[in-house]
Protein backbone atom coordinates (compact mmCIF):
# COMPACT_ATOMS: atom_id res chain seq x y z
CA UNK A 1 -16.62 -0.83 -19.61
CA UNK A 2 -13.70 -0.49 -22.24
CA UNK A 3 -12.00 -3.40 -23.23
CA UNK A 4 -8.62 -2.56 -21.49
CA UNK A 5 -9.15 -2.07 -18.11
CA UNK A 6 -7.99 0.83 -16.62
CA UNK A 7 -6.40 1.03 -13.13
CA UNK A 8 -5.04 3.80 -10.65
CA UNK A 9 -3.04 3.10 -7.52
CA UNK A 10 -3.27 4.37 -4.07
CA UNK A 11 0.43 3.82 -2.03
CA UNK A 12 3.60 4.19 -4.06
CA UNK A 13 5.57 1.55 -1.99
CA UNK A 14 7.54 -1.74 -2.56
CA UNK A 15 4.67 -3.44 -3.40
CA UNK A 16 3.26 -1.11 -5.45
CA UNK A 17 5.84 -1.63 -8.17
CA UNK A 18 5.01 -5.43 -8.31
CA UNK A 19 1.24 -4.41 -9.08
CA UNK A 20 2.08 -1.39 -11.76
CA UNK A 21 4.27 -4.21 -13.38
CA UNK A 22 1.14 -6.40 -13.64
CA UNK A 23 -1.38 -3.40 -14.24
CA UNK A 24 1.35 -2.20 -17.19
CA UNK A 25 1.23 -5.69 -19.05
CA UNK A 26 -2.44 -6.96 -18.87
CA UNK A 27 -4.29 -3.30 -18.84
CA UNK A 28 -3.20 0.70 -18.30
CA UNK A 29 -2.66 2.34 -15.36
CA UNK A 30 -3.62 5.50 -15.10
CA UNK A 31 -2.79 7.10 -12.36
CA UNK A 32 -0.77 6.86 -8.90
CA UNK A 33 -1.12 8.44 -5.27
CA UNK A 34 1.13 8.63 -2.21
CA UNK A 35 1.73 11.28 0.39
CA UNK A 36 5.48 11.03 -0.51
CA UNK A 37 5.78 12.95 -3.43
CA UNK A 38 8.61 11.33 -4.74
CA UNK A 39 7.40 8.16 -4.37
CA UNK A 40 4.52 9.05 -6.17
CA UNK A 41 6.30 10.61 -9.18
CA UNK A 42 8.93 7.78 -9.71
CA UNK A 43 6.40 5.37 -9.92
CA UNK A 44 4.48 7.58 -12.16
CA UNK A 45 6.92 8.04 -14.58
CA UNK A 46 8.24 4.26 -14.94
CA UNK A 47 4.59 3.57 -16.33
CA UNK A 48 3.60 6.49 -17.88
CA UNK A 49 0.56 7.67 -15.59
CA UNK A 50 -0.47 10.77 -13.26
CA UNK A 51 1.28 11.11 -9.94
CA UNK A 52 -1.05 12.95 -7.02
CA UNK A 53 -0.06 13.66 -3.32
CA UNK A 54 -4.07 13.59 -2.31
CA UNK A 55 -6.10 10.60 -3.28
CA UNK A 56 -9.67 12.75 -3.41
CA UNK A 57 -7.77 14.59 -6.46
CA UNK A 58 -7.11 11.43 -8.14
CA UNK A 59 -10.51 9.75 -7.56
CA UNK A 60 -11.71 13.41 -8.89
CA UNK A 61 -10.29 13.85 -12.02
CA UNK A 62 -10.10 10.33 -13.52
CA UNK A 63 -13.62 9.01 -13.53
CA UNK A 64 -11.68 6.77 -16.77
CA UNK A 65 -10.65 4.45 -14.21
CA UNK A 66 -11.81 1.37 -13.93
CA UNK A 67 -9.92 0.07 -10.67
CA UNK A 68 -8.37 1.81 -7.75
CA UNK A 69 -5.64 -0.91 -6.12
CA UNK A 70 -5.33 0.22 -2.51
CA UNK A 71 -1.40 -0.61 -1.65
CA UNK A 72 -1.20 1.89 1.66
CA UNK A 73 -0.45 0.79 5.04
CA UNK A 74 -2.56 -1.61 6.27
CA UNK A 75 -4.30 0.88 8.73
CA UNK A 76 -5.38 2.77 5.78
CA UNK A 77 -6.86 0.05 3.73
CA UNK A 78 -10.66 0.84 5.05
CA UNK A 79 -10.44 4.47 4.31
CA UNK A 80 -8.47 4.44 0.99
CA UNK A 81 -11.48 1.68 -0.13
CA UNK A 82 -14.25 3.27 0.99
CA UNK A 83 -13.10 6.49 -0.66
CA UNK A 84 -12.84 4.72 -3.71
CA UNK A 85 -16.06 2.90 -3.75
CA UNK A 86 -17.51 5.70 -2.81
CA UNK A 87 -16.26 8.08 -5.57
CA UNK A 88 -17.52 5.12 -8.01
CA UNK A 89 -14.44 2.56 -8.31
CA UNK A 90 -14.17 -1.30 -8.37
CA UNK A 91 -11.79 -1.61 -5.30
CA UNK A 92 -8.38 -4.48 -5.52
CA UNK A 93 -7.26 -4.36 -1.77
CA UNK A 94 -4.25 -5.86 -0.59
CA UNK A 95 -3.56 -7.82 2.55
CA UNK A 96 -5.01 -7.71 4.96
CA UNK A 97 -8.01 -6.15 4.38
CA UNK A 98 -7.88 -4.40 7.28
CA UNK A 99 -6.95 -4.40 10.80
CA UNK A 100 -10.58 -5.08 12.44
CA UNK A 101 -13.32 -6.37 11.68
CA UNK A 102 -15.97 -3.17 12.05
CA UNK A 103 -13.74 -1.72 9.32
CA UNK A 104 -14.27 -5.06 7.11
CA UNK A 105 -17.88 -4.50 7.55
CA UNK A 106 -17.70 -0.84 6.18
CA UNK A 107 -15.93 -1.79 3.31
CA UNK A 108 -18.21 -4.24 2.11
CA UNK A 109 -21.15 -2.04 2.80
CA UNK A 110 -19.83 0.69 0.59
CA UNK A 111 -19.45 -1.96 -2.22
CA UNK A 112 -22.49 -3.12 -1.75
CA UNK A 113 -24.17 0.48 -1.93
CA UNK A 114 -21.98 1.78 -4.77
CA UNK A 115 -22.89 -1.93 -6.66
CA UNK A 116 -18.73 -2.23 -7.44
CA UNK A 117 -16.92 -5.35 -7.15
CA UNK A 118 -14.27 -5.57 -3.81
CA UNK A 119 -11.63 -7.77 -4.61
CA UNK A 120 -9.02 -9.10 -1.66
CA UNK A 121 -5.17 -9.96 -2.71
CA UNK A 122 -4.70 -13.31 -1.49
CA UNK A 123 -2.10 -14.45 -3.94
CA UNK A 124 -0.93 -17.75 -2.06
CA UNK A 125 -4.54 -19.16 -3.27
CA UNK A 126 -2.43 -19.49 -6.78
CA UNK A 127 0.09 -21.54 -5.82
CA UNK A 128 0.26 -25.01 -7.57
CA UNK A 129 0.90 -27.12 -4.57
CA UNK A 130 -2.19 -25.33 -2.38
CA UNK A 131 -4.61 -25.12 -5.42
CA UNK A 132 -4.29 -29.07 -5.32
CA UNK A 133 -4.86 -29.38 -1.98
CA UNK A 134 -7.63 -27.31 -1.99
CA UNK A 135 -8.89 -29.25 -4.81
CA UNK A 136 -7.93 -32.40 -2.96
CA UNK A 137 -9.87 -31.47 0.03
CA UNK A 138 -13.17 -30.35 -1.85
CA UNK A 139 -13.25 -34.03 -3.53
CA UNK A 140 -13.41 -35.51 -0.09
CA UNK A 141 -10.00 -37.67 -1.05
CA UNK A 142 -9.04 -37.14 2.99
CA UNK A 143 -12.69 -37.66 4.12
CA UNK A 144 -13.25 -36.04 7.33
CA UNK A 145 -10.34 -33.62 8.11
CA UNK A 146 -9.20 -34.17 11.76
CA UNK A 147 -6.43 -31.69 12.57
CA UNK A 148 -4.28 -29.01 10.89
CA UNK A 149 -1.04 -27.49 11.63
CA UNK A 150 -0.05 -24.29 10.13
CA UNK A 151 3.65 -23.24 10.60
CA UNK A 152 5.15 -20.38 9.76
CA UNK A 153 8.48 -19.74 10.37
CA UNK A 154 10.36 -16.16 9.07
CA UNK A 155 12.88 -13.76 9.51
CA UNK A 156 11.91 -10.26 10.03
CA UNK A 157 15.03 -7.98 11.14
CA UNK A 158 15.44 -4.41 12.66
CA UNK A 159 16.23 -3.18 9.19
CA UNK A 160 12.96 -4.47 8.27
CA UNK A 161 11.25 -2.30 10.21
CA UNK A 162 13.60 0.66 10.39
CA UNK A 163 13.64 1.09 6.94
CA UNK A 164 9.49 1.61 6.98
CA UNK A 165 7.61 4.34 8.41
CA UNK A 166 4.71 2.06 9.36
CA UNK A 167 5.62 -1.62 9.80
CA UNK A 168 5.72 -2.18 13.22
CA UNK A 169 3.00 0.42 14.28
CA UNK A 170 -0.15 -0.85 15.78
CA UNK A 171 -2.28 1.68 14.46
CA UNK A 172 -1.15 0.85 10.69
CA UNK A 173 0.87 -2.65 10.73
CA UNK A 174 -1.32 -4.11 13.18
CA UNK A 175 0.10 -7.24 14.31
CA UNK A 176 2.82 -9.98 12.55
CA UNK A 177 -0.16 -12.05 11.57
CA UNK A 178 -1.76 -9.28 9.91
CA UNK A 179 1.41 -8.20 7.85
CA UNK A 180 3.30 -11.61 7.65
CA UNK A 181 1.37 -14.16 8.03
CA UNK A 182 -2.44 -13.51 6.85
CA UNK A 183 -1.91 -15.08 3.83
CA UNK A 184 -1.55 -18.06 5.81
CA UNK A 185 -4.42 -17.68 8.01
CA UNK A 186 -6.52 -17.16 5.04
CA UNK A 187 -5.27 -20.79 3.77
CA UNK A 188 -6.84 -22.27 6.71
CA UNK A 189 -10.09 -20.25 6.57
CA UNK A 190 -10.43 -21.56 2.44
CA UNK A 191 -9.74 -25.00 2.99
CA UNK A 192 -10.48 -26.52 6.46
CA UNK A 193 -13.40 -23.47 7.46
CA UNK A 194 -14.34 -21.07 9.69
CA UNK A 195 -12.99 -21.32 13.70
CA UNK A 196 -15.06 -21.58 16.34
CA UNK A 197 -12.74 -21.42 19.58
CA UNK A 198 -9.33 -19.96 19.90
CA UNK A 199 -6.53 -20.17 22.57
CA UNK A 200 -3.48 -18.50 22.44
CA UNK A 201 0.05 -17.61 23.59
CA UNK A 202 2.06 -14.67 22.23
CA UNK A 203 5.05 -12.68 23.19
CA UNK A 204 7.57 -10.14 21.58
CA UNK A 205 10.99 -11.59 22.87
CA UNK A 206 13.68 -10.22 20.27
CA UNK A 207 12.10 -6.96 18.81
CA UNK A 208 10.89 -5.39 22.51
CA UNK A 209 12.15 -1.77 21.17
CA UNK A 210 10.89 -1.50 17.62
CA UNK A 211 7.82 -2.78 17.21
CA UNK A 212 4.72 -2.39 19.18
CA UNK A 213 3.32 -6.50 19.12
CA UNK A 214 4.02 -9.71 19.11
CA UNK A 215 7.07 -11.30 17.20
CA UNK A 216 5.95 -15.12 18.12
CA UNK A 217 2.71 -16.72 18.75
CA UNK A 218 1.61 -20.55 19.38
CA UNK A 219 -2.32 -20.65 18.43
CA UNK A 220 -4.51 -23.73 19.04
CA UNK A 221 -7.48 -23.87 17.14
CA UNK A 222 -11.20 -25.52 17.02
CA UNK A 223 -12.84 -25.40 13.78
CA UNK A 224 -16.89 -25.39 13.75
CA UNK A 225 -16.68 -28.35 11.19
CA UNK A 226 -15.38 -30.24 14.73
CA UNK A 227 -11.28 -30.15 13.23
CA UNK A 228 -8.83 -28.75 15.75
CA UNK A 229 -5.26 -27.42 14.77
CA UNK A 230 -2.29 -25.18 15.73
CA UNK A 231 -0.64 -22.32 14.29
CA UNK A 232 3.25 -21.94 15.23
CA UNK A 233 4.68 -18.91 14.02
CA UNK A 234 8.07 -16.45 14.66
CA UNK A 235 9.74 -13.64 12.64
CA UNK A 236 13.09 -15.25 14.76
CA UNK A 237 14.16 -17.22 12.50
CA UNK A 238 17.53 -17.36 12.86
CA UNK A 239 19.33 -15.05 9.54
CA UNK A 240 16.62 -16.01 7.11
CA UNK A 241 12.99 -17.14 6.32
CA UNK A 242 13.06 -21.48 7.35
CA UNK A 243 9.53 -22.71 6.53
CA UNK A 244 6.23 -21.66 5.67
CA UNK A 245 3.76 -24.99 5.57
CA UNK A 246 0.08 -26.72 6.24
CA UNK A 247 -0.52 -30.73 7.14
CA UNK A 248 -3.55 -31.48 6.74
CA UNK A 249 -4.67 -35.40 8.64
CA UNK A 250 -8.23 -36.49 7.14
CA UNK A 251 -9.32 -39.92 7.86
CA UNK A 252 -8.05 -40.91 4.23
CA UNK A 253 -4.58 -39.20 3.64
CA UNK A 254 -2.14 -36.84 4.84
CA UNK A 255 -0.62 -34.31 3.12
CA UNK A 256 1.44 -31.62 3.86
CA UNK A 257 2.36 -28.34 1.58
CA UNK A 258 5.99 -26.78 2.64
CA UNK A 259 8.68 -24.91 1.30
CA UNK A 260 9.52 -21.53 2.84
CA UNK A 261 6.43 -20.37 1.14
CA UNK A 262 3.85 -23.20 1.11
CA UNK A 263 5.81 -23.56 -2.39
CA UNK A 264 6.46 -27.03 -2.23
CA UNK A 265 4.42 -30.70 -1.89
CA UNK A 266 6.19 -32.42 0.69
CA UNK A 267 4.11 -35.47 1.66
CA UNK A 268 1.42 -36.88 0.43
CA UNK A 269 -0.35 -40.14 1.36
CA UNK A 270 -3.92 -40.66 0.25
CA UNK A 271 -6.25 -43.88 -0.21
CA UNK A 272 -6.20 -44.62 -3.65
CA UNK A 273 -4.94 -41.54 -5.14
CA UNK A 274 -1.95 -39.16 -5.76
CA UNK A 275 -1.47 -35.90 -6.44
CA UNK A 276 0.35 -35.77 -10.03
CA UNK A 277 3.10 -33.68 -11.16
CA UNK A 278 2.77 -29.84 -9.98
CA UNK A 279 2.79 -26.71 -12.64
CA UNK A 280 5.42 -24.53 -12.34
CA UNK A 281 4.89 -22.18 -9.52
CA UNK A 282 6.15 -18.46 -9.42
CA UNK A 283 9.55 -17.30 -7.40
CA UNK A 284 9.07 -15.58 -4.02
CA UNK A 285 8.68 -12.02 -3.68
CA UNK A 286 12.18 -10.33 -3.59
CA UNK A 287 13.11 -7.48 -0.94
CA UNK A 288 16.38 -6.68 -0.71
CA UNK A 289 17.33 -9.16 2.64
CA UNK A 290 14.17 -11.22 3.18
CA UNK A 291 12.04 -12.48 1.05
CA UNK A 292 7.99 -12.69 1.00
CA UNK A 293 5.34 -14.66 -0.22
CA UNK A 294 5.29 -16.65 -3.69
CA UNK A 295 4.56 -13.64 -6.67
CA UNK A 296 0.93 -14.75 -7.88
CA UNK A 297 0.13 -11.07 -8.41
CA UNK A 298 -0.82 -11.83 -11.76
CA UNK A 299 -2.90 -14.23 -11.23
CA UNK A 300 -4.94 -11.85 -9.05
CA UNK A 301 -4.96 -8.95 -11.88
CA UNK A 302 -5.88 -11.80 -14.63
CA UNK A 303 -9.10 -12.73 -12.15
CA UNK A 304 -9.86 -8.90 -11.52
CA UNK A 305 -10.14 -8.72 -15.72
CA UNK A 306 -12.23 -11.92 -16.12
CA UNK A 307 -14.47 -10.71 -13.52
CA UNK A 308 -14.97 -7.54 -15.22
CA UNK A 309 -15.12 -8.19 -18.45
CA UNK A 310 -15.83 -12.02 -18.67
CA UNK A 311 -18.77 -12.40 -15.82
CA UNK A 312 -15.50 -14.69 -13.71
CA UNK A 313 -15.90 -15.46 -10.23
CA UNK A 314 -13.94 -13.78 -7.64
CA UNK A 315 -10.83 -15.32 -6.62
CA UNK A 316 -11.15 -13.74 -2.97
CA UNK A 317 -14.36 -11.51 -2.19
CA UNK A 318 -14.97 -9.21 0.61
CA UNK A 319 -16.19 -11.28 2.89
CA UNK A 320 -13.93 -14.30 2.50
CA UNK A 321 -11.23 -11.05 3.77
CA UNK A 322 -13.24 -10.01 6.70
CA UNK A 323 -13.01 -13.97 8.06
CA UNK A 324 -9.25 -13.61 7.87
CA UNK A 325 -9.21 -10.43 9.97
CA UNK A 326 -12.07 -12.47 11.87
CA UNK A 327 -9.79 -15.02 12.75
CA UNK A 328 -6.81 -13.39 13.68
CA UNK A 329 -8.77 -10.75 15.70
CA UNK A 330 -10.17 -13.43 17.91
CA UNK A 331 -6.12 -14.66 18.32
CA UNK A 332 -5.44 -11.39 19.34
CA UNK A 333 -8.76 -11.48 21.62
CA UNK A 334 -7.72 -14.80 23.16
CA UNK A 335 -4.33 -13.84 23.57
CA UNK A 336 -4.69 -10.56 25.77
């Protein structure tokens, strides 16, 4: 493999930009792909790569690249992946994975036939305050965890989903905990473990005629380690994002990581130790009226290189993604 890696792109959209940025500064990118023509040239020509409409041209005539990053809709994740692995590509796939489970499977079969690495984006891994709790946690400084609550409390507004052709959909958005709030679900998965039992109330009470799911959800939770825990969330909040956070009671300390984006350590109290002096994290991710999830993208593109060229270990593998979209489908499940 050449010493700069090479990457193409598959979705021109917002978030697309964020990962060219990254792809621009720490490797090349190549080339770029979305249906939207436009969208695919503007991109193209900001970083000085290929623009395609069809992503089996792409795949086709740049067997240079290294990486395809999969940004499309979140129903489009499997395919777009499996085309890539396929065609001989390392696949980066954002969040979520996808939007079942079966298609989670497929994926990881095709990387494990085509022997090529499947990374997942779960960028909230990176930041400071939930890398020391994870760290915290793995020390056994709060002994046996006992309970967990997740909260997560944002503002998603009819322009939010007007302004997209897919968010919304359940075919390709899926569900809010799929688009908004995996990331968060993933948290729970990485530090407390897997769940066993789920129960669940959901209901759509302020966005009945524009999207096709839930806008609110309470979620209690039984973990197989013997934990239990809730998961509060809403895309009401009232005007703007209020509060993304985990508390986490062990039989030796509490501690709770909060902020609007699990940016923040607001309590701590262990037996006989303390969590020091946090780095610097990164700012959220800016769109326009709301905001998203802390910007760790390149922390994810610096572990895709080590991996590659360094023998690193994967920040978020395949199957670590499939137990997010595990998770949430039993929610879903348990909810219906």
């Amino acid at each position: 493999m050449s010493e700069k890696i090479k990457f193409g792109i598959i979705g021109c959209g917002r978030i697309a930009g964020r990962h060219a940025g990254h792809i621009s500064r720490l490797g090349e990118l190549v080339a770029v792909c979305d249906i939207k023509e436009d969208k695919a040239r503007d991109l193209a020509k900001e970083h000085d790569s290929q623009a395609y409409t069809e992503v089996s041209k792409m795949l086709a005539k740049h067997p240079e690249i290294d990486v395809i990053s999969v940004c499309s809709p979140n129903g489009l994740h499997a395919e777009h992946t499996i085309a890539s692995l396929q065609a001989g590509f390392h696949v980066l796939c954002e969040k979520p994975m996808a939007i079942n489970v079966y298609d989670c499977g497929q994926m990881i079969q095709e990387a494990e036939k085509a022997n090529k690495r499947l990374f997942i984006v779960k960028q909230n891994r990176f930041n400071p305050a939930i890398a020391e709790l994870k760290k915290v946690v793995d020390e056994g400084r709060l002994g046996k965890i006992l309970s967990v609550q997740l909260s997560c409390f944002w503002n998603r507004n009819f322009n939010y989903y007007l302004n997209s052709d897919w968010k919304g959909s359940i075919d390709m958005d899926g569900g809010t905990l799929y688009t908004q709030f995996s990331h968060f679900v993933d948290l729970l998965y990485w530090i407390v473990g897997d769940v066993s039992e789920v129960k669940a109330l959901i209901g759509n009470y302020t966005h009945e005629e524009i999207i096709d799911f839930e806008d609110t959800g309470v979620i209690a939770l039984k973990f197989y380690n013997g934990a239990i825990g809730t998961i509060n969330y809403t895309v009401n909040s009232y005007g703007k994002n209020m509060e993304g956070s985990l508390t986490i009671f062990g039989e030796k300390g509490t501690v709770k990581v909060g902020g609007q984006y699990l940016n923040n350590l607001d309590y701590q109290n262990i037996e006989d130790f303390e969590i020091g002096e946090l780095a610097p994290g990164n700012p959220a991710n800016e769109y326009g009226e709301y905001q998203g999830s802390m910007s760790n993208h390149d922390k994810v593109y610096e572990n895709v290189i080590d991996v590659l060229t360094n023998q690193g270990v994967i920040a978020t593998n395949g199957f670590e993604g499939l137990k997010t979209v595990e998770i949430i489908d039993k929610i879903y499940r348990a909810a219906q």
